[in-house]
N, C-alpha and C. Protein backbone atom coordinates (compact mmCIF):
# COMPACT_ATOMS: atom_id res chain seq x y z
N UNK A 1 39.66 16.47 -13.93
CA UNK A 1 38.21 16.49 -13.92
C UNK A 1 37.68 15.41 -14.87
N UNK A 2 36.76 14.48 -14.43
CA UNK A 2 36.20 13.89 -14.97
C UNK A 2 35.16 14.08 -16.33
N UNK A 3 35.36 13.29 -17.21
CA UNK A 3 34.28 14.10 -18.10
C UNK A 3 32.55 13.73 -18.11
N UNK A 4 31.53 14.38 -18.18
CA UNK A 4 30.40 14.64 -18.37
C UNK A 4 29.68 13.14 -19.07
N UNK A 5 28.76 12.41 -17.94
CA UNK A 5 28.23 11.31 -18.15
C UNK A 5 26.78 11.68 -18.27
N UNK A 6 26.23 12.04 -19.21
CA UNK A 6 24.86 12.82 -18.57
C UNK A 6 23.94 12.19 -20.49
N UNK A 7 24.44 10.69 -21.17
CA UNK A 7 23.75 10.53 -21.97
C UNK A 7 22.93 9.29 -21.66
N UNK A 8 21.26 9.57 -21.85
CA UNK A 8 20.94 8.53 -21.09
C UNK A 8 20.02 8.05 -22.87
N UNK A 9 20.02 6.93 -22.74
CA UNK A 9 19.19 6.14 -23.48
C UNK A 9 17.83 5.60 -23.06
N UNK A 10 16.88 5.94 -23.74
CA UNK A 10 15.44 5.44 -22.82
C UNK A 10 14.87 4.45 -24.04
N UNK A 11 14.46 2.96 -23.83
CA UNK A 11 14.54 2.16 -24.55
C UNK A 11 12.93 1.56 -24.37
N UNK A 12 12.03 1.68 -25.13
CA UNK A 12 10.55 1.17 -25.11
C UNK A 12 10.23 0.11 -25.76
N UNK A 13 10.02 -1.15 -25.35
CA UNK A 13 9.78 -2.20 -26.00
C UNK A 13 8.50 -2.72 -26.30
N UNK A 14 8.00 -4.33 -26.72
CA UNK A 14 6.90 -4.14 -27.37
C UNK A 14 5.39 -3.74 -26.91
N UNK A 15 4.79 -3.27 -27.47
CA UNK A 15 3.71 -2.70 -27.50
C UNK A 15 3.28 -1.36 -26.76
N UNK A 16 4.73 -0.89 -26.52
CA UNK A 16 4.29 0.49 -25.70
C UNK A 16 4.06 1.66 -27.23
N UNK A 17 4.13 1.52 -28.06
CA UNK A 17 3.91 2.18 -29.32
C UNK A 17 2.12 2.51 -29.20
N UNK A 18 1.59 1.43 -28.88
CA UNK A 18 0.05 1.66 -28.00
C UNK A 18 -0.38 1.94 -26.91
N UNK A 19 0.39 2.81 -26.19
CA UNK A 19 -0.06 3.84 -25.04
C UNK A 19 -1.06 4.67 -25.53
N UNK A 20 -1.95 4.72 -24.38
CA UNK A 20 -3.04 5.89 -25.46
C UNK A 20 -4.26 5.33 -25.58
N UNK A 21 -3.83 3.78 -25.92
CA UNK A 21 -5.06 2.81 -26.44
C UNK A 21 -5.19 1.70 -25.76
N UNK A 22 -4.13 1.50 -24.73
CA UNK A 22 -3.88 -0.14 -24.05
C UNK A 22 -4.46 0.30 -22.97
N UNK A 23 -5.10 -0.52 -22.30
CA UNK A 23 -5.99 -0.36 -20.86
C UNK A 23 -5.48 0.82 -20.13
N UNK A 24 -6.02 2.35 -20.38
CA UNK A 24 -5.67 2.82 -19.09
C UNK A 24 -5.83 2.82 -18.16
N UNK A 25 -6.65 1.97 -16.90
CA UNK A 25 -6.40 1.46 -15.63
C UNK A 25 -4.70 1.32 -15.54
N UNK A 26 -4.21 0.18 -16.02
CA UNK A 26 -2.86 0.13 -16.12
C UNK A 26 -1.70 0.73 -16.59
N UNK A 27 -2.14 1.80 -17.60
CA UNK A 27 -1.17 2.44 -18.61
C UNK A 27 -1.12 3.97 -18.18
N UNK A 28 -2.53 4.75 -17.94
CA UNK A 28 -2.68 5.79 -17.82
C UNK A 28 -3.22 6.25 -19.57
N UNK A 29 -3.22 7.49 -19.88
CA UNK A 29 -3.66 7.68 -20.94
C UNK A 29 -2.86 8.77 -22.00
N UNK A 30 -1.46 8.71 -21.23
CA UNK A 30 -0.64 8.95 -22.11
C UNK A 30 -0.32 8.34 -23.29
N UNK A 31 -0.27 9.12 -24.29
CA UNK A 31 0.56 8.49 -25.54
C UNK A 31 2.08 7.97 -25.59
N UNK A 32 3.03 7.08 -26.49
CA UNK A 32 4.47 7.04 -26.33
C UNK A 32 4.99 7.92 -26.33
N UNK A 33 4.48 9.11 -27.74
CA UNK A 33 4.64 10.29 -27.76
C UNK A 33 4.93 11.53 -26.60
N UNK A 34 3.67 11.51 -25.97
CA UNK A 34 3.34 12.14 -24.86
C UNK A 34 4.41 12.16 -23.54
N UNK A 35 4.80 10.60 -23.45
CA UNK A 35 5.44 10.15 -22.79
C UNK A 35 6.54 10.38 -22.90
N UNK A 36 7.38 10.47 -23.98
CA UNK A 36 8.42 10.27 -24.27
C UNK A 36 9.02 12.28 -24.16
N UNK A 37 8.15 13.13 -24.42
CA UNK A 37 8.14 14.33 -24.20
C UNK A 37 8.47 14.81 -22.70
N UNK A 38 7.61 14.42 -21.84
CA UNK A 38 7.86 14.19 -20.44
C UNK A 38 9.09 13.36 -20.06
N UNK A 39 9.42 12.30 -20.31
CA UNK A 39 10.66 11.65 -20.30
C UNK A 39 11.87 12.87 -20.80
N UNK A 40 11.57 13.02 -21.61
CA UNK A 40 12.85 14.28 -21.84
C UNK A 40 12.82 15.51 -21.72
N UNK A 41 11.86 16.26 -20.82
CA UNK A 41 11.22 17.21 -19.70
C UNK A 41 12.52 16.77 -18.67
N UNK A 42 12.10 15.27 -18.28
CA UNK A 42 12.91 15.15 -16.88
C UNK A 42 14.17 15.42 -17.03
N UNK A 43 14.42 14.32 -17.94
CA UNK A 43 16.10 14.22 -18.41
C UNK A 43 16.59 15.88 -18.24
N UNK A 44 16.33 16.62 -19.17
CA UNK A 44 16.08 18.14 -19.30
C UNK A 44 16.86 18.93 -17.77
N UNK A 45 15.52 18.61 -17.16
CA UNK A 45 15.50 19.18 -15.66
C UNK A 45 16.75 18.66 -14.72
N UNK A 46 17.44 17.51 -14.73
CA UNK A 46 18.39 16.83 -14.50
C UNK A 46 19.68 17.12 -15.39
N UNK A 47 19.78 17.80 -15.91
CA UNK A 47 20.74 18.05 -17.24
C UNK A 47 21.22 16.77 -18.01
N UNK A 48 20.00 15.97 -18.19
CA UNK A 48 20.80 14.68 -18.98
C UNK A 48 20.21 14.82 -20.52
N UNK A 49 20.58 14.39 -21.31
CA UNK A 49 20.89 14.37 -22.71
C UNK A 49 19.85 12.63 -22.80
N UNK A 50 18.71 13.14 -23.27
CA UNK A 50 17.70 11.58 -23.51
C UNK A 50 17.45 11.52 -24.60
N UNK A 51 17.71 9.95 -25.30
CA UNK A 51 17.69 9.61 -26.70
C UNK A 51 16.71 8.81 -26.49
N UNK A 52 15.17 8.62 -26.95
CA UNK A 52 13.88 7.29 -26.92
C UNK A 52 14.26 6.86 -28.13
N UNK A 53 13.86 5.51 -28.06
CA UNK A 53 13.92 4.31 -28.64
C UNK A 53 12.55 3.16 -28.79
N UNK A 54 11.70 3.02 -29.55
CA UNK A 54 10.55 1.89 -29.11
C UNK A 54 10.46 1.11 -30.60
N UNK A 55 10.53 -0.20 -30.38
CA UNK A 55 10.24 -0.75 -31.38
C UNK A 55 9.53 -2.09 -31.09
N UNK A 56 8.65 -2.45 -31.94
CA UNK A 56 7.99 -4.07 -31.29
C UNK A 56 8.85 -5.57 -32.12
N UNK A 57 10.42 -4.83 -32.51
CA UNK A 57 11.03 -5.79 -33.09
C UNK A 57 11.88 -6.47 -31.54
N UNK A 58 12.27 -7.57 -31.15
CA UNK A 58 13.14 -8.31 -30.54
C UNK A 58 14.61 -7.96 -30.88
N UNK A 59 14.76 -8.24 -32.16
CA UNK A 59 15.92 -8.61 -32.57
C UNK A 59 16.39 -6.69 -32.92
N UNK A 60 15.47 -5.37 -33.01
CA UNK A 60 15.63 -4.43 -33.57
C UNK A 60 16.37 -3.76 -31.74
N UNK A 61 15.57 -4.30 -30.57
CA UNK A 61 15.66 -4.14 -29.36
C UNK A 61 17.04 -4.52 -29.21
N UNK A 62 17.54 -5.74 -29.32
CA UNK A 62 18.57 -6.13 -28.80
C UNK A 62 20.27 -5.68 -29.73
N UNK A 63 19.76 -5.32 -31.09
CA UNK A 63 20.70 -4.65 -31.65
C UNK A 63 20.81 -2.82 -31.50
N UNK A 64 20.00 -2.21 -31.19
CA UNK A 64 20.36 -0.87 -30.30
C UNK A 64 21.10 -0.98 -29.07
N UNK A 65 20.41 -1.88 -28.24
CA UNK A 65 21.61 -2.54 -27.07
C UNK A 65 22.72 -2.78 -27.63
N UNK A 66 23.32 -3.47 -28.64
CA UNK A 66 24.65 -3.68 -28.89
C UNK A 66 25.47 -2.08 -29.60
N UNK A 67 24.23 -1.56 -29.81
CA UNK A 67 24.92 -0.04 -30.36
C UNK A 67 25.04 1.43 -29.09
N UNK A 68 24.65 0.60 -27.62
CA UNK A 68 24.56 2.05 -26.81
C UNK A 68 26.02 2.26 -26.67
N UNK A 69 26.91 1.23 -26.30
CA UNK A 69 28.00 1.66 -25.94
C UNK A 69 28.46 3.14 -26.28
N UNK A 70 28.39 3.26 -27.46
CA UNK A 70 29.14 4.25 -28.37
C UNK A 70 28.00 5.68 -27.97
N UNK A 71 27.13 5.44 -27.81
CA UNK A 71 26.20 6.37 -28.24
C UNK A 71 25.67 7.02 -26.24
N UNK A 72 25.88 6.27 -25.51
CA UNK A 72 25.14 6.54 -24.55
C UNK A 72 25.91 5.75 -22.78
N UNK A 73 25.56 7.04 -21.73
CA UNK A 73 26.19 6.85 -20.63
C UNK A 73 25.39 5.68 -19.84
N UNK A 74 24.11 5.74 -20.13
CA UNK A 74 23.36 4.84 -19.03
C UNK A 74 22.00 4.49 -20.09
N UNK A 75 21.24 3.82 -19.31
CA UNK A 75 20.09 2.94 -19.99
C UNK A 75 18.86 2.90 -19.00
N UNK A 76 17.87 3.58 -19.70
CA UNK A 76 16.63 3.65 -18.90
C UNK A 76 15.48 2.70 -19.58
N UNK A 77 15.54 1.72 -19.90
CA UNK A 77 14.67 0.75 -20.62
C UNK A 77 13.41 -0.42 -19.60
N UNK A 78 12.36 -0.05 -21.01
CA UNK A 78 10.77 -0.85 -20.23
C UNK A 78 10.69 -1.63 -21.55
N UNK A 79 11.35 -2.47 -21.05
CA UNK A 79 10.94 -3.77 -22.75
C UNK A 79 9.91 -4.86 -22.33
N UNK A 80 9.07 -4.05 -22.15
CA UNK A 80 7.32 -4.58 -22.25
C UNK A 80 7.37 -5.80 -21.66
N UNK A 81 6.48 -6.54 -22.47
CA UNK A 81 6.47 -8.33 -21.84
C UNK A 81 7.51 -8.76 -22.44
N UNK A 82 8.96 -8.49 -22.89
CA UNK A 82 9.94 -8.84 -22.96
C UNK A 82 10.59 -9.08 -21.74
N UNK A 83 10.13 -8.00 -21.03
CA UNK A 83 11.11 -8.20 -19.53
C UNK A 83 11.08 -9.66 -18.95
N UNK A 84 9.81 -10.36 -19.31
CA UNK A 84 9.64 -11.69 -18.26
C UNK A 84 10.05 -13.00 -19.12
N UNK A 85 10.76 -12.83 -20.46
CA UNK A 85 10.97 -13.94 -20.99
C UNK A 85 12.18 -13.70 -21.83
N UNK A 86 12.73 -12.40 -22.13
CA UNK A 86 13.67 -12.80 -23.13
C UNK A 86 14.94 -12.65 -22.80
N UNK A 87 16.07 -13.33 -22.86
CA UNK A 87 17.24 -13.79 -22.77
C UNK A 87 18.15 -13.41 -23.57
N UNK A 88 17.63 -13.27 -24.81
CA UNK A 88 18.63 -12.02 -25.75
C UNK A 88 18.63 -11.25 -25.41
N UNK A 89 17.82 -10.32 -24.30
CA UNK A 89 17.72 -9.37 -24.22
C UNK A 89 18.35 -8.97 -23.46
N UNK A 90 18.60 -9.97 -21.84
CA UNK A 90 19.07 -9.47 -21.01
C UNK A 90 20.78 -9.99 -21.65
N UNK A 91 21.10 -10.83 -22.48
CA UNK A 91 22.44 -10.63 -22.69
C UNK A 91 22.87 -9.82 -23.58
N UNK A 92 22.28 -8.47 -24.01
CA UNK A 92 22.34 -7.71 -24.93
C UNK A 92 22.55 -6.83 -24.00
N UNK A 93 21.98 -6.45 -23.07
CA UNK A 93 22.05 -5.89 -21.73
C UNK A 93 23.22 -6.06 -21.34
N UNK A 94 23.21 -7.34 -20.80
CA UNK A 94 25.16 -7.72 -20.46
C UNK A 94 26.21 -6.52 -21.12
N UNK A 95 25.95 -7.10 -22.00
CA UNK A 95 27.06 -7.07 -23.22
C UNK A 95 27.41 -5.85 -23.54
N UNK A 96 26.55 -4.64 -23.07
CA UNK A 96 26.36 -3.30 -23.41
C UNK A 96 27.09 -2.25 -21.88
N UNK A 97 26.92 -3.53 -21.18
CA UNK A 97 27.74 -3.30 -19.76
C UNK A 97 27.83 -1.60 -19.72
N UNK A 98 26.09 -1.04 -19.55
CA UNK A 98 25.94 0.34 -18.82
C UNK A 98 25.05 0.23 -17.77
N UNK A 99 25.27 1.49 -16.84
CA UNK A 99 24.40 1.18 -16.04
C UNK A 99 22.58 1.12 -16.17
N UNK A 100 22.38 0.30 -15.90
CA UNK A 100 20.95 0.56 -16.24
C UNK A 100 19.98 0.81 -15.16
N UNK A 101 18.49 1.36 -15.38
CA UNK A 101 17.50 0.84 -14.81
C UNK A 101 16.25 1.06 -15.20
N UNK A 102 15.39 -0.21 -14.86
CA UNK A 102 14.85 -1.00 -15.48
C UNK A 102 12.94 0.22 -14.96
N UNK A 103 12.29 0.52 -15.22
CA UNK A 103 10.98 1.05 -15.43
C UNK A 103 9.97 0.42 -16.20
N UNK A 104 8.39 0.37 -15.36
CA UNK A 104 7.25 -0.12 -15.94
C UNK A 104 6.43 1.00 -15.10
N UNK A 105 5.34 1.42 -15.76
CA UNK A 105 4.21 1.93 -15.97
C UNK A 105 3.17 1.17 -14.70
N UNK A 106 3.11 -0.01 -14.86
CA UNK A 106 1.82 -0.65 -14.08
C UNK A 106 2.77 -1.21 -12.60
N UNK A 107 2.00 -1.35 -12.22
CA UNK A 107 2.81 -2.57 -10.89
C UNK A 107 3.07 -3.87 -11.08
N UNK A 108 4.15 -4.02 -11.94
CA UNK A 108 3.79 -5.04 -12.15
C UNK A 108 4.27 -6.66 -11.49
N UNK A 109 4.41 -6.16 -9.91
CA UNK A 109 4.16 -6.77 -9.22
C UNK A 109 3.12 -7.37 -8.56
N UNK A 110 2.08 -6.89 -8.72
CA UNK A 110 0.73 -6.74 -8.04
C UNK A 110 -0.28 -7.16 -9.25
N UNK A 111 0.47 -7.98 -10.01
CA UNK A 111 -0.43 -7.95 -11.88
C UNK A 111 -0.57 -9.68 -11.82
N UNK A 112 -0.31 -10.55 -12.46
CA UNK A 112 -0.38 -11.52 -12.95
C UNK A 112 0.50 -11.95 -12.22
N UNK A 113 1.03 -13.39 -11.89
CA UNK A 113 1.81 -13.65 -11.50
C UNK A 113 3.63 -13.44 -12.18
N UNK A 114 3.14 -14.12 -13.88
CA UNK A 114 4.13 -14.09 -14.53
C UNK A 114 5.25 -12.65 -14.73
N UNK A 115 4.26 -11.54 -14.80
CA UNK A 115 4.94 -10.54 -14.89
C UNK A 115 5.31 -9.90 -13.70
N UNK A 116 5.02 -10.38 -12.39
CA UNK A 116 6.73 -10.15 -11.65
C UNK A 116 7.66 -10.88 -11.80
N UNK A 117 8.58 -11.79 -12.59
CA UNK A 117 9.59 -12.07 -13.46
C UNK A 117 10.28 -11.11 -13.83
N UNK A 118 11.28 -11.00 -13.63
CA UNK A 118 12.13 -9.88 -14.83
C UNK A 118 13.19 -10.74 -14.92
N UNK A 119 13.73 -10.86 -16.46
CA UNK A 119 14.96 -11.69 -16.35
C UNK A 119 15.94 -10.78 -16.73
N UNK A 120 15.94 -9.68 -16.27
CA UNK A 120 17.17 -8.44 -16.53
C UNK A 120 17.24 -7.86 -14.92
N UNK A 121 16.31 -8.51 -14.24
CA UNK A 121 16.61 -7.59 -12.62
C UNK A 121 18.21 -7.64 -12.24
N UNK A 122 18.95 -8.69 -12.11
CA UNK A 122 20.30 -8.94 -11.96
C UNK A 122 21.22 -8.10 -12.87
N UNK A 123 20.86 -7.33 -13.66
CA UNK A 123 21.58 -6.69 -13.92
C UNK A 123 21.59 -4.77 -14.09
N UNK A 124 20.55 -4.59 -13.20
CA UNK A 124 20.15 -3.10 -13.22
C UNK A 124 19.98 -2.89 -11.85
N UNK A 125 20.40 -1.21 -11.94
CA UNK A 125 20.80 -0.60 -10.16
C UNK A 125 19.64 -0.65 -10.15
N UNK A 126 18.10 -0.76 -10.06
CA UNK A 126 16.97 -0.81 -9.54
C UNK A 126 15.71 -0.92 -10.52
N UNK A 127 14.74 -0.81 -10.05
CA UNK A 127 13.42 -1.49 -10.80
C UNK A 127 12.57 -0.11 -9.94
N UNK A 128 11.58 0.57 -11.42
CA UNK A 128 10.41 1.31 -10.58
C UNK A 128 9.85 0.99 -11.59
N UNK A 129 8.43 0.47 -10.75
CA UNK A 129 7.11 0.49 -11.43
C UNK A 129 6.20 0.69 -10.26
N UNK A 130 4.74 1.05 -11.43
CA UNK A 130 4.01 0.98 -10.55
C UNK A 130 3.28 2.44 -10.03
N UNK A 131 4.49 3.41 -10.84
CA UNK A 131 4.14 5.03 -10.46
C UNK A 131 3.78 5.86 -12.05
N UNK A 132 3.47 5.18 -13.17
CA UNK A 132 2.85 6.19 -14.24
C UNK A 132 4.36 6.44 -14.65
N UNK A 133 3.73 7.81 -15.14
CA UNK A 133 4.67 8.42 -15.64
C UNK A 133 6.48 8.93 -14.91
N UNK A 134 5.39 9.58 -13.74
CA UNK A 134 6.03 9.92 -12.73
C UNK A 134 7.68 8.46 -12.26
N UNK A 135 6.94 7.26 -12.45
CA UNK A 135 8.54 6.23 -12.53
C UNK A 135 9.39 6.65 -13.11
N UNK A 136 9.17 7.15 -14.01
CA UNK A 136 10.15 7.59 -15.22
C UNK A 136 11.33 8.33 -14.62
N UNK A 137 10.77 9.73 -13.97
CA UNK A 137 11.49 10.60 -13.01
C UNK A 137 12.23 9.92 -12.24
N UNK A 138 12.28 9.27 -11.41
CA UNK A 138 12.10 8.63 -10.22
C UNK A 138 13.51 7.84 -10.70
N UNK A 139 13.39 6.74 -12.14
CA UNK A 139 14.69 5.74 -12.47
C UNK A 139 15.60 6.73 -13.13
N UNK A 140 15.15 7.91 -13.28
CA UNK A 140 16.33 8.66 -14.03
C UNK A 140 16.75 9.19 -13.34
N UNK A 141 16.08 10.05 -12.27
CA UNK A 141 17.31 10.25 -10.86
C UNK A 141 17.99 9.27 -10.25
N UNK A 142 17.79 8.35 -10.23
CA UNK A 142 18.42 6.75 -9.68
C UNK A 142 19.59 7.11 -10.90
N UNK A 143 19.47 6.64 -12.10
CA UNK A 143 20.31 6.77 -13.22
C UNK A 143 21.39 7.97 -12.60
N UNK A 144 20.85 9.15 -12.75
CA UNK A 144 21.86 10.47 -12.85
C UNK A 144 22.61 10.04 -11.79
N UNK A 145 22.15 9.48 -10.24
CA UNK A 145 22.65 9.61 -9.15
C UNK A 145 24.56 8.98 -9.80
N UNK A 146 24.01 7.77 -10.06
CA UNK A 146 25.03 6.63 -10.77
C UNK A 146 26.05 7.23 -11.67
N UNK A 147 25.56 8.00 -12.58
CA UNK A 147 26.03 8.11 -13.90
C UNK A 147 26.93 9.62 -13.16
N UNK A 148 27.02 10.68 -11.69
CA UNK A 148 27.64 11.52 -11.27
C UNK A 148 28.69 10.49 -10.36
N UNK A 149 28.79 9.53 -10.50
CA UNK A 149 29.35 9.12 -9.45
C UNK A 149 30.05 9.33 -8.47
């Protein structure tokens, strides 16, 4: 019998610490807090084991990535407007070689041009945005599906 993959890491990058206060058209009017409660509601309901994470450091982001190995089965991370430019990030990602997937709040396909970019898409079983909170659910069943293999 295989053993029990059910630790997921949920990773919030910069400026989601201001949920609550950042445009809710786009955000909704949840807090990180709020959010992060519901995030581990789901996990919960799924029997997964969810550790949150948010910091508006780069370098604080990409060194938890170098620490999931040890700590965690899979990776549920929204690293803000990091997603469309940073490169440490996604090789921190690499390097951490779990499964991931990748969640945003807004559509952010349907936003600016720049932020449909992701320079971590190539390396995560899928991308949800675009659904609130409710994404959240949605990449962590994607996650669990993976992480039961």
């Amino acid at each position: 019998m295989s053993p029990v993959r059910n630790r997921v890491a949920v990773l919030h990058g910069v400026n989601l610490n201001m949920l609550g206060r950042r445009d809710p058209a786009q955000y909704g009017t949840l807090t990180l807090l709020d959010l992060e409660r519901r995030v581990t509601d789901f996990g919960r309901e799924l029997e997964l084991e969810v550790h949150c994470f948010q910091t508006n450091s780069e370098a604080e982001f990409v060194k938890h990535l170098h620490e999931l190995p040890a700590r965690a089965d899979g990776i549920l991370l929204n690293p803000g407007a990091w997603t469309h430019y940073s490169w440490a990030i996604h090789d921190a990602l690499e390097i951490a070689a779990l499964p991931a997937v990748e969640v945003h709040l807004s559509n952010i396909d349907e936003r600016e041009p720049w932020r449909s970019i992701s320079v971590i898409r190539d390396l995560v079983l899928a991308c949800v945005s675009g659904q609130g909170v409710e994404g959240y659910r949605e990449a962590l069943v994607r996650l669990s599906k993976e992480l039961d293999g």
